[in-house]
Every structure is written in structure tokens, then in C-alpha cells.
PDB file of N, CA and C in Angstrom:
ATOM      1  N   UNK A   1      55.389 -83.747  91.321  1.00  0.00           N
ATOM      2  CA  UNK A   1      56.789 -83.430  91.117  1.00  0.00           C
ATOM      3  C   UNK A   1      56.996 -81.924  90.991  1.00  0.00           C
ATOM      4  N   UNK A   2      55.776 -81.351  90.334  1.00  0.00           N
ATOM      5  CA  UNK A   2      55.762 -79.863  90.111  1.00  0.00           C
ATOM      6  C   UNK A   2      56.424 -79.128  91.349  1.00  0.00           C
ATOM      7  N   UNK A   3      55.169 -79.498  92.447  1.00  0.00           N
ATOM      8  CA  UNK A   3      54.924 -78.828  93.533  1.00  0.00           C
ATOM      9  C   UNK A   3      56.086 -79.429  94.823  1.00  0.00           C
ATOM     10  N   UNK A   4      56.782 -80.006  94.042  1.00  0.00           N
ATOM     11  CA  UNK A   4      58.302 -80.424  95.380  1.00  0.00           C
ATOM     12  C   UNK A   4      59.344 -79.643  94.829  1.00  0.00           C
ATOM     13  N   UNK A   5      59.682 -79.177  93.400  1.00  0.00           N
ATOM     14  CA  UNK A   5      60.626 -78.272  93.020  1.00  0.00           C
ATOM     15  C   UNK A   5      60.660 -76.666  93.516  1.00  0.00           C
ATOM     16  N   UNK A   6      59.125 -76.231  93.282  1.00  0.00           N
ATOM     17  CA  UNK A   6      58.900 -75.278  94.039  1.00  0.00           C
ATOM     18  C   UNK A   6      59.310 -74.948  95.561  1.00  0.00           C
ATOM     19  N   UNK A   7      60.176 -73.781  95.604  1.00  0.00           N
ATOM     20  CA  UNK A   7      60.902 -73.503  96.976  1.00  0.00           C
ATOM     21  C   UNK A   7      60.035 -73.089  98.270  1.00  0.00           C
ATOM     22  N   UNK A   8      58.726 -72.785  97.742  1.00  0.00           N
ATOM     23  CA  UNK A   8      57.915 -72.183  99.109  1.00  0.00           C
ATOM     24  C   UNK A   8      56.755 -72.891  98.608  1.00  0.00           C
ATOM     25  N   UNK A   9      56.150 -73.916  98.306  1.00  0.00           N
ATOM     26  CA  UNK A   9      54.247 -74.302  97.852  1.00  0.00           C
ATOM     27  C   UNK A   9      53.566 -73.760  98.392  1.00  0.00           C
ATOM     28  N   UNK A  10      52.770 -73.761  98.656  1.00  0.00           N
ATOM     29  CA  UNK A  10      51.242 -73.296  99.254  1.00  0.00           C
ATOM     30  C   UNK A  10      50.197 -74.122  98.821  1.00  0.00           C
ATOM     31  N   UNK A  11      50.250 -75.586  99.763  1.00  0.00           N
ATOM     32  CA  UNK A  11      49.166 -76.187  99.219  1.00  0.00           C
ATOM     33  C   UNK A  11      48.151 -76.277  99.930  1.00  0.00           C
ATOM     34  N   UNK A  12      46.524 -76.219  99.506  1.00  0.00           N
ATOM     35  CA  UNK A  12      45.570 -75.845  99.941  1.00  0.00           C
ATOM     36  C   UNK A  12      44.578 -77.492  99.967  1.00  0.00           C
ATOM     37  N   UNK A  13      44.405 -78.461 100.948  1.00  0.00           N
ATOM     38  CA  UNK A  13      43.589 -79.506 100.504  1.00  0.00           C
ATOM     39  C   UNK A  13      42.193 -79.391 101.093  1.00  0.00           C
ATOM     40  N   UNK A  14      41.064 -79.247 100.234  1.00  0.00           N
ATOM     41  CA  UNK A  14      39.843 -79.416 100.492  1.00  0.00           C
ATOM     42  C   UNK A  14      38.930 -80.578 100.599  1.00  0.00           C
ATOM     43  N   UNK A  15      38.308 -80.789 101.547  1.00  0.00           N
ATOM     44  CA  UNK A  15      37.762 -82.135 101.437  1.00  0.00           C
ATOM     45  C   UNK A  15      35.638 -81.760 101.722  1.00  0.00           C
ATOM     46  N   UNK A  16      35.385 -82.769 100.625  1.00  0.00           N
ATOM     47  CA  UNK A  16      33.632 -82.440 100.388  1.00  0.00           C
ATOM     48  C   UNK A  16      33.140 -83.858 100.999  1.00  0.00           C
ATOM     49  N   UNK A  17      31.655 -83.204 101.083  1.00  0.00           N
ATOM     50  CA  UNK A  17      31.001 -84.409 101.249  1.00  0.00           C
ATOM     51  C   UNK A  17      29.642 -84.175 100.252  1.00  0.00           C
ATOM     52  N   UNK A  18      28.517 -85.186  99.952  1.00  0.00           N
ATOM     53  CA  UNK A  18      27.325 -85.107 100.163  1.00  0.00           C
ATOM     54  C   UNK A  18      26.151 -84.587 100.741  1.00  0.00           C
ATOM     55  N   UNK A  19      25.220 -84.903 100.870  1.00  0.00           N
ATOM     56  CA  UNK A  19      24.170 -84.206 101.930  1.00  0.00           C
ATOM     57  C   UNK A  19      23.476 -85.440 102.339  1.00  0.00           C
ATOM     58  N   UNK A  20      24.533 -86.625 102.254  1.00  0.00           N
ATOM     59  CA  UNK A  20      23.839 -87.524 103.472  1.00  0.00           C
ATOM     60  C   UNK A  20      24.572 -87.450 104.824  1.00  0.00           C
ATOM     61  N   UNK A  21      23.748 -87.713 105.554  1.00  0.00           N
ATOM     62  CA  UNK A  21      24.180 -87.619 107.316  1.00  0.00           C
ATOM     63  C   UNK A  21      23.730 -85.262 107.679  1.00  0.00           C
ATOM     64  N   UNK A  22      24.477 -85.966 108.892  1.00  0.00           N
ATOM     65  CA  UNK A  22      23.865 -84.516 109.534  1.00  0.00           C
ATOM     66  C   UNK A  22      25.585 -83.594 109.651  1.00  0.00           C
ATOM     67  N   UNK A  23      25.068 -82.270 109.449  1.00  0.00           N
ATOM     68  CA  UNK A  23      26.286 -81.459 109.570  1.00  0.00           C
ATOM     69  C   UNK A  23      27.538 -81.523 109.790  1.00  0.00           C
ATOM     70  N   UNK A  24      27.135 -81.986 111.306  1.00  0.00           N
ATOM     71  CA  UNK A  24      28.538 -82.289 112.177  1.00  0.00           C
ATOM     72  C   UNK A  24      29.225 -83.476 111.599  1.00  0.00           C
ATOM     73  N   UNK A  25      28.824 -84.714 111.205  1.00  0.00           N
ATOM     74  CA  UNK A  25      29.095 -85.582 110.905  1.00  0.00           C
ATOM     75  C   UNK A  25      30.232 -85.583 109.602  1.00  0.00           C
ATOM     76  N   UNK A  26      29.374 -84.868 108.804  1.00  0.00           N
ATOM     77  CA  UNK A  26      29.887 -84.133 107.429  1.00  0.00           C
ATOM     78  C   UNK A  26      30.916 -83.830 107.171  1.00  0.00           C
ATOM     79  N   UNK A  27      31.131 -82.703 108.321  1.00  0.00           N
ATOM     80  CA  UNK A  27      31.833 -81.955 108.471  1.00  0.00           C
ATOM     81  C   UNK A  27      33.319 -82.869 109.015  1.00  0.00           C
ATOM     82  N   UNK A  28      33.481 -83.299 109.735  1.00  0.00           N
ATOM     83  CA  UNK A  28      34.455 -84.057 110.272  1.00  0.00           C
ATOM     84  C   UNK A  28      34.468 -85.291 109.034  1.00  0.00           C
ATOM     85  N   UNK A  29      33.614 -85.769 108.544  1.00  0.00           N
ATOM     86  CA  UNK A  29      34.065 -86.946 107.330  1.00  0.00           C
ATOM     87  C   UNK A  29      35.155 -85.632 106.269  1.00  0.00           C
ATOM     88  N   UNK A  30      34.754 -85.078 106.021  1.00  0.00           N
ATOM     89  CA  UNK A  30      34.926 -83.577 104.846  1.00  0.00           C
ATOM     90  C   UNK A  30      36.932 -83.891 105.001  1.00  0.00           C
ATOM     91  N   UNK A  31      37.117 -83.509 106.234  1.00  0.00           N
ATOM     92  CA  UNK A  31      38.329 -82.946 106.976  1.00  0.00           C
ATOM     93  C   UNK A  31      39.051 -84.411 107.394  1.00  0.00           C
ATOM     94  N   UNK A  32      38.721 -85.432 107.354  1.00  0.00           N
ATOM     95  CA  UNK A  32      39.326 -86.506 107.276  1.00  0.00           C
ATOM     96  C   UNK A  32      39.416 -87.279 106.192  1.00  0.00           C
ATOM     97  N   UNK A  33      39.132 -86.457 105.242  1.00  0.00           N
ATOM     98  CA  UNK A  33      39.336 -86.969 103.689  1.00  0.00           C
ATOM     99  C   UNK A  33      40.561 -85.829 103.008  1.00  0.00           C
ATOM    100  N   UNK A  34      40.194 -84.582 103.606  1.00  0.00           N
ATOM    101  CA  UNK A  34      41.687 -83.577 103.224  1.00  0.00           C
ATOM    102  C   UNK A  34      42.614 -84.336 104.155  1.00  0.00           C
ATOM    103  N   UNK A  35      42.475 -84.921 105.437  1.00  0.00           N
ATOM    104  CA  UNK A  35      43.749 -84.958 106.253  1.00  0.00           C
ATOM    105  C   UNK A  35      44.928 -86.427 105.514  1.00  0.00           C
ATOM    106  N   UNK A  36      43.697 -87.259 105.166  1.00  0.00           N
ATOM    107  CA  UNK A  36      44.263 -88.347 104.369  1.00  0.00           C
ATOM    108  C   UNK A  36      44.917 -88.015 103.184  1.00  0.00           C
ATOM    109  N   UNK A  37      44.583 -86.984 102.135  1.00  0.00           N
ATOM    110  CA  UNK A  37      45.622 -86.962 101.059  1.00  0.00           C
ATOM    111  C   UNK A  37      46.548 -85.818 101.376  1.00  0.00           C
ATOM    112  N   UNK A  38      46.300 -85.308 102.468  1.00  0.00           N
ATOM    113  CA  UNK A  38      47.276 -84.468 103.060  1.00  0.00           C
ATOM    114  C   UNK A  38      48.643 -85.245 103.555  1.00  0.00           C
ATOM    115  N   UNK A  39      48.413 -86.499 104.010  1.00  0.00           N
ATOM    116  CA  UNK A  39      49.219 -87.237 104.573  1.00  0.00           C
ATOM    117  C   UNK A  39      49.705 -87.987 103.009  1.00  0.00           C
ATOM    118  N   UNK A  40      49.077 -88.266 101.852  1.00  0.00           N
ATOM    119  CA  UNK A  40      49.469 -89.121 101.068  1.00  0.00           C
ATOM    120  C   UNK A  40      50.181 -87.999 100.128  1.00  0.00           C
ATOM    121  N   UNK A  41      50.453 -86.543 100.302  1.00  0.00           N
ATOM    122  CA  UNK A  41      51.185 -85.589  99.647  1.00  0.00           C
ATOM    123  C   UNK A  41      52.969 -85.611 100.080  1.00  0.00           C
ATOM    124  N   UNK A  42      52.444 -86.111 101.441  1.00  0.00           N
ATOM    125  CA  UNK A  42      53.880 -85.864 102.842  1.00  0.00           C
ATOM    126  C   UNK A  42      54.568 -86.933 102.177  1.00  0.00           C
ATOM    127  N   UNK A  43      54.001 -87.766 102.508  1.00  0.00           N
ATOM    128  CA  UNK A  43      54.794 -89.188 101.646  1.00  0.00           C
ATOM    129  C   UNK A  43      55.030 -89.253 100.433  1.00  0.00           C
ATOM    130  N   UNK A  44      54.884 -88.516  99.434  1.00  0.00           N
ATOM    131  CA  UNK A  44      55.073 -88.006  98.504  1.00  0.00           C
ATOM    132  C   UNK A  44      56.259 -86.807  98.077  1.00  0.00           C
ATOM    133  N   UNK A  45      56.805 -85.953  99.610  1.00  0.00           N
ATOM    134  CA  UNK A  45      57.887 -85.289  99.521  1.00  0.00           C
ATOM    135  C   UNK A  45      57.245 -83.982  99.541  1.00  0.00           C
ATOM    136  N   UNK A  46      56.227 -83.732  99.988  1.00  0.00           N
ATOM    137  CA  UNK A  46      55.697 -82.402  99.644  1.00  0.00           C
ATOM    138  C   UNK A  46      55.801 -81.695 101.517  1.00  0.00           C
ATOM    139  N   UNK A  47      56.337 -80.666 102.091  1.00  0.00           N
ATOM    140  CA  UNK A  47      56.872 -80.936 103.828  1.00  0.00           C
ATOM    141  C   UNK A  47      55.264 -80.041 103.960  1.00  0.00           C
ATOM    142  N   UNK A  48      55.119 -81.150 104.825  1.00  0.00           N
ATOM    143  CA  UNK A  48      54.241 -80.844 105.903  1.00  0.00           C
ATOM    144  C   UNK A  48      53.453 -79.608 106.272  1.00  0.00           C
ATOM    145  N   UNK A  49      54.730 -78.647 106.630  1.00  0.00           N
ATOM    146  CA  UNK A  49      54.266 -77.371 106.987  1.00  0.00           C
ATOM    147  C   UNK A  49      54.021 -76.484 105.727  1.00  0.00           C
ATOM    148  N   UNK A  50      53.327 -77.046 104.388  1.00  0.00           N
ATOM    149  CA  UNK A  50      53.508 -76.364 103.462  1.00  0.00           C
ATOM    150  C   UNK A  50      52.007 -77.150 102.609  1.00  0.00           C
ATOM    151  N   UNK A  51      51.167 -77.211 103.647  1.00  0.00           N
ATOM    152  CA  UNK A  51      49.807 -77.827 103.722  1.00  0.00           C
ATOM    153  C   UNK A  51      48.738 -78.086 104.526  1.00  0.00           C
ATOM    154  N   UNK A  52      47.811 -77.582 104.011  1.00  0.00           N
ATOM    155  CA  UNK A  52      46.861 -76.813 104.915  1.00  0.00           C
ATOM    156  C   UNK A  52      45.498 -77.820 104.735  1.00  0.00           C
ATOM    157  N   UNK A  53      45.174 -78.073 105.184  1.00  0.00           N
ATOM    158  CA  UNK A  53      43.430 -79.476 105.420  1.00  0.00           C
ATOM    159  C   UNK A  53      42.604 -78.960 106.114  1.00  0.00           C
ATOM    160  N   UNK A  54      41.366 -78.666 105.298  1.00  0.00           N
ATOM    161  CA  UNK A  54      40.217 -78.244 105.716  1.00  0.00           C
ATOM    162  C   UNK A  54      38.779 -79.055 104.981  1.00  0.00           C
ATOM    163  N   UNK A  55      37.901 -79.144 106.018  1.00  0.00           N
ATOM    164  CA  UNK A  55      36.684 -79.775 105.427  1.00  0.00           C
ATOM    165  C   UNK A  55      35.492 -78.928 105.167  1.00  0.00           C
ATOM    166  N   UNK A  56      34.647 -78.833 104.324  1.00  0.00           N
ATOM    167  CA  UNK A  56      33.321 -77.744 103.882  1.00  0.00           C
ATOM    168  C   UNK A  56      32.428 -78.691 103.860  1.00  0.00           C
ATOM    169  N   UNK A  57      32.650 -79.838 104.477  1.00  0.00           N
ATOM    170  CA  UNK A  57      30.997 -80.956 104.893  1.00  0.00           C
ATOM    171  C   UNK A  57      30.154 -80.681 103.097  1.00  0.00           C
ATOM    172  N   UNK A  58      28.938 -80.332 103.477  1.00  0.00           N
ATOM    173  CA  UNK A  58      28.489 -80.609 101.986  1.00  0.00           C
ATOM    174  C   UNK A  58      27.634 -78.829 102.069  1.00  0.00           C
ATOM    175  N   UNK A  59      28.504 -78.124 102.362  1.00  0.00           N
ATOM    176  CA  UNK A  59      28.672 -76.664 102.291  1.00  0.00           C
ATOM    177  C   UNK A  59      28.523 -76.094 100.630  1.00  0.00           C
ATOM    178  N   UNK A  60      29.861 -76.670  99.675  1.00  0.00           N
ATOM    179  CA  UNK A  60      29.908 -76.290  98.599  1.00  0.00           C
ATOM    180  C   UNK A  60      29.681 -77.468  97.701  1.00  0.00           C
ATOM    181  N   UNK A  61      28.570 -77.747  97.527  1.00  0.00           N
ATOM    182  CA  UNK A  61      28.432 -78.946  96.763  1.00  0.00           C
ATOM    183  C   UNK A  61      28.663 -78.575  95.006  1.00  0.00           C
ATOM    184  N   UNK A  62      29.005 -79.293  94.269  1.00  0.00           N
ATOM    185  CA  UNK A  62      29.540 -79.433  93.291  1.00  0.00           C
ATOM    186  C   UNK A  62      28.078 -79.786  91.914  1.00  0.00           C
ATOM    187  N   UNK A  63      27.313 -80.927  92.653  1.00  0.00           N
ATOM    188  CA  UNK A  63      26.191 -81.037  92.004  1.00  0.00           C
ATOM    189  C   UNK A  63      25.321 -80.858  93.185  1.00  0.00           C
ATOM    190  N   UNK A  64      24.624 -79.508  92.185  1.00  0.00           N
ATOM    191  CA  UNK A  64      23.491 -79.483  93.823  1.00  0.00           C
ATOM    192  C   UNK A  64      22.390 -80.510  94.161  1.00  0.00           C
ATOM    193  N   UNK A  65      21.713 -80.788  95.199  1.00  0.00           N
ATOM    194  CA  UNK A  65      20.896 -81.598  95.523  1.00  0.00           C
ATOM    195  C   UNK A  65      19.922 -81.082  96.594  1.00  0.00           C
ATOM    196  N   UNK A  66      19.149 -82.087  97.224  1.00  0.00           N
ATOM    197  CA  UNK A  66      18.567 -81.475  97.878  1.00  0.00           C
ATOM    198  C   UNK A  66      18.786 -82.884  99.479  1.00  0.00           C
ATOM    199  N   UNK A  67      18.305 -82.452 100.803  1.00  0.00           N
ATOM    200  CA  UNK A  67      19.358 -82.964 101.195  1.00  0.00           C
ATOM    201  C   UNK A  67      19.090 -84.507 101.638  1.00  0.00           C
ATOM    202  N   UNK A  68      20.183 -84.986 102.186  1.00  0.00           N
ATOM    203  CA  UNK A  68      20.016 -86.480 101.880  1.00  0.00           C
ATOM    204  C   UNK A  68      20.197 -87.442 100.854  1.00  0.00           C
ATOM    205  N   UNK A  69      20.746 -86.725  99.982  1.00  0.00           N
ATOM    206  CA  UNK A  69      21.085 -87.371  98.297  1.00  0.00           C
ATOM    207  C   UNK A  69      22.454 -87.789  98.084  1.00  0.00           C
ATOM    208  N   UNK A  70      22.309 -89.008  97.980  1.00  0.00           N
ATOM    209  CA  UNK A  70      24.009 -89.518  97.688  1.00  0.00           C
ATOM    210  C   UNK A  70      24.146 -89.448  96.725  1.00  0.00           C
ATOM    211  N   UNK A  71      25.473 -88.263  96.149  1.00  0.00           N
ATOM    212  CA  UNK A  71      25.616 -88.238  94.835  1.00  0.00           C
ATOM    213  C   UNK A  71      27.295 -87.867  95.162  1.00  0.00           C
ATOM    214  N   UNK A  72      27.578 -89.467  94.475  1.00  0.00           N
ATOM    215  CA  UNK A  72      29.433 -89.394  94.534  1.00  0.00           C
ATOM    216  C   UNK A  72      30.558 -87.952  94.565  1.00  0.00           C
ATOM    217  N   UNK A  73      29.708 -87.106  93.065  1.00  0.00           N
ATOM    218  CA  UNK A  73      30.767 -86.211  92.555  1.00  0.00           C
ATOM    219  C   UNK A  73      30.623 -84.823  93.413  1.00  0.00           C
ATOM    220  N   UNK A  74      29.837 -85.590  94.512  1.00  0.00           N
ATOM    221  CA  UNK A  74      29.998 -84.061  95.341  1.00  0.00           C
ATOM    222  C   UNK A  74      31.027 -84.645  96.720  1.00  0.00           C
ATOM    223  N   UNK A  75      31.304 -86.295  96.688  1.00  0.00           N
ATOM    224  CA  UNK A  75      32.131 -86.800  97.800  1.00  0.00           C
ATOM    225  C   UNK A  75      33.692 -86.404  97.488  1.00  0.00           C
ATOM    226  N   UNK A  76      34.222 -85.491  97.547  1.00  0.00           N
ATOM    227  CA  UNK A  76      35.656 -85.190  96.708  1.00  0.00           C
ATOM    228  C   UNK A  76      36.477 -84.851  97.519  1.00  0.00           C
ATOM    229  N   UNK A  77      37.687 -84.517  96.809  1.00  0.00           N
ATOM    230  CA  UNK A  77      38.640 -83.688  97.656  1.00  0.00           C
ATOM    231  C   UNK A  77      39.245 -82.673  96.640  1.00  0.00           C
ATOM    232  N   UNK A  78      39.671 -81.511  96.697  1.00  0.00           N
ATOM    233  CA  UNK A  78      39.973 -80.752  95.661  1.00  0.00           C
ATOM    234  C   UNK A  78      41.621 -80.029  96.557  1.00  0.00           C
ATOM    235  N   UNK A  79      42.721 -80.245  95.630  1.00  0.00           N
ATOM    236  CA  UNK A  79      43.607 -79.359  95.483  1.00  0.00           C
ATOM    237  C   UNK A  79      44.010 -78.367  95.222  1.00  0.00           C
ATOM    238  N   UNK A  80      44.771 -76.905  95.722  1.00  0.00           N
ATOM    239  CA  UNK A  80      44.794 -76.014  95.295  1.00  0.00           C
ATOM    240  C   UNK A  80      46.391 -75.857  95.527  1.00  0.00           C
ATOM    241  N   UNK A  81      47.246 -75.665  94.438  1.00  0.00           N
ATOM    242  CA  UNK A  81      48.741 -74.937  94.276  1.00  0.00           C
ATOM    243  C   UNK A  81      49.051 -73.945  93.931  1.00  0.00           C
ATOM    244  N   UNK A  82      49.876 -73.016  94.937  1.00  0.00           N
ATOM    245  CA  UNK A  82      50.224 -71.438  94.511  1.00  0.00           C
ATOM    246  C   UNK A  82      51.741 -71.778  94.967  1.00  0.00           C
TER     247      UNK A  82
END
């Protein structure tokens, strides 16, 4: 509700993965996990052109690992509002 009152947002959606599977793979799961709550923001009232979806595959992992390790809290998506 915050971020629909606001006259200009700047919302930033990040999407993570793990270090199971290979790069490419990652990488495109990553970015179809921002594009999905990107879409569940729209429907939400937040316009479109005021949101940005990008994936970092398992680039910035959250809990580090080593690779091949399924560990949920690095499968995320993270928001950013300015």
C-alpha cells in the first residue's frame, strides 16, 4: 500500500537461486522468480513501468555453500523500494 501512494516508486525485484543445476539454468530460474512477483506487484496496483526484474542465479548467495547444495534460504526473491 506504501509503495502505490508513492508518486514515482522505484521498485527493484531480485530473484536467487541455489547452487544446484548449472549457471545458465540458474540464471533464467533466478529471473523467472523476479518476473513472477513482478507480475504479482502489477496486480497489486503497483504500474508496471515502475519495476524492474532481474535474476543473480546463485551469484549472491545468502548462505554460502559449496556447489550443488540445496539450501532453501538462498532460493529467494528480495525487494528493493526507493
Amino acid at each position: 500500500d506504501e509503495t502505490k501512494r508513492r508518486p514515482a516508486p522505484e521498485v527493484t525485484v531480485i530473484g536467487h537461486t541455489d547452487t544446484v543445476g548449472d549457471q545458465a539454468g540458474n540464471d533464467a530460474l533466478s529471473l523467472q522468480r523476479a518476473e513472477k512477483l513482478r507480475d504479482m506487484l502489477v496486480t497489486m496496483g503497483i504500474p508496471a513501468t515502475s519495476i524492474r526484474a532481474v535474476g543473480r542465479g546463485s551469484r549472491e548467495l545468502l548462505v554460502p555453500t559449496g556447489p550443488g547444495v540445496d539450501e532453501p534460504r538462498n532460493r529467494r526473491v528480495e525487494v528493493g523500494v526507493r
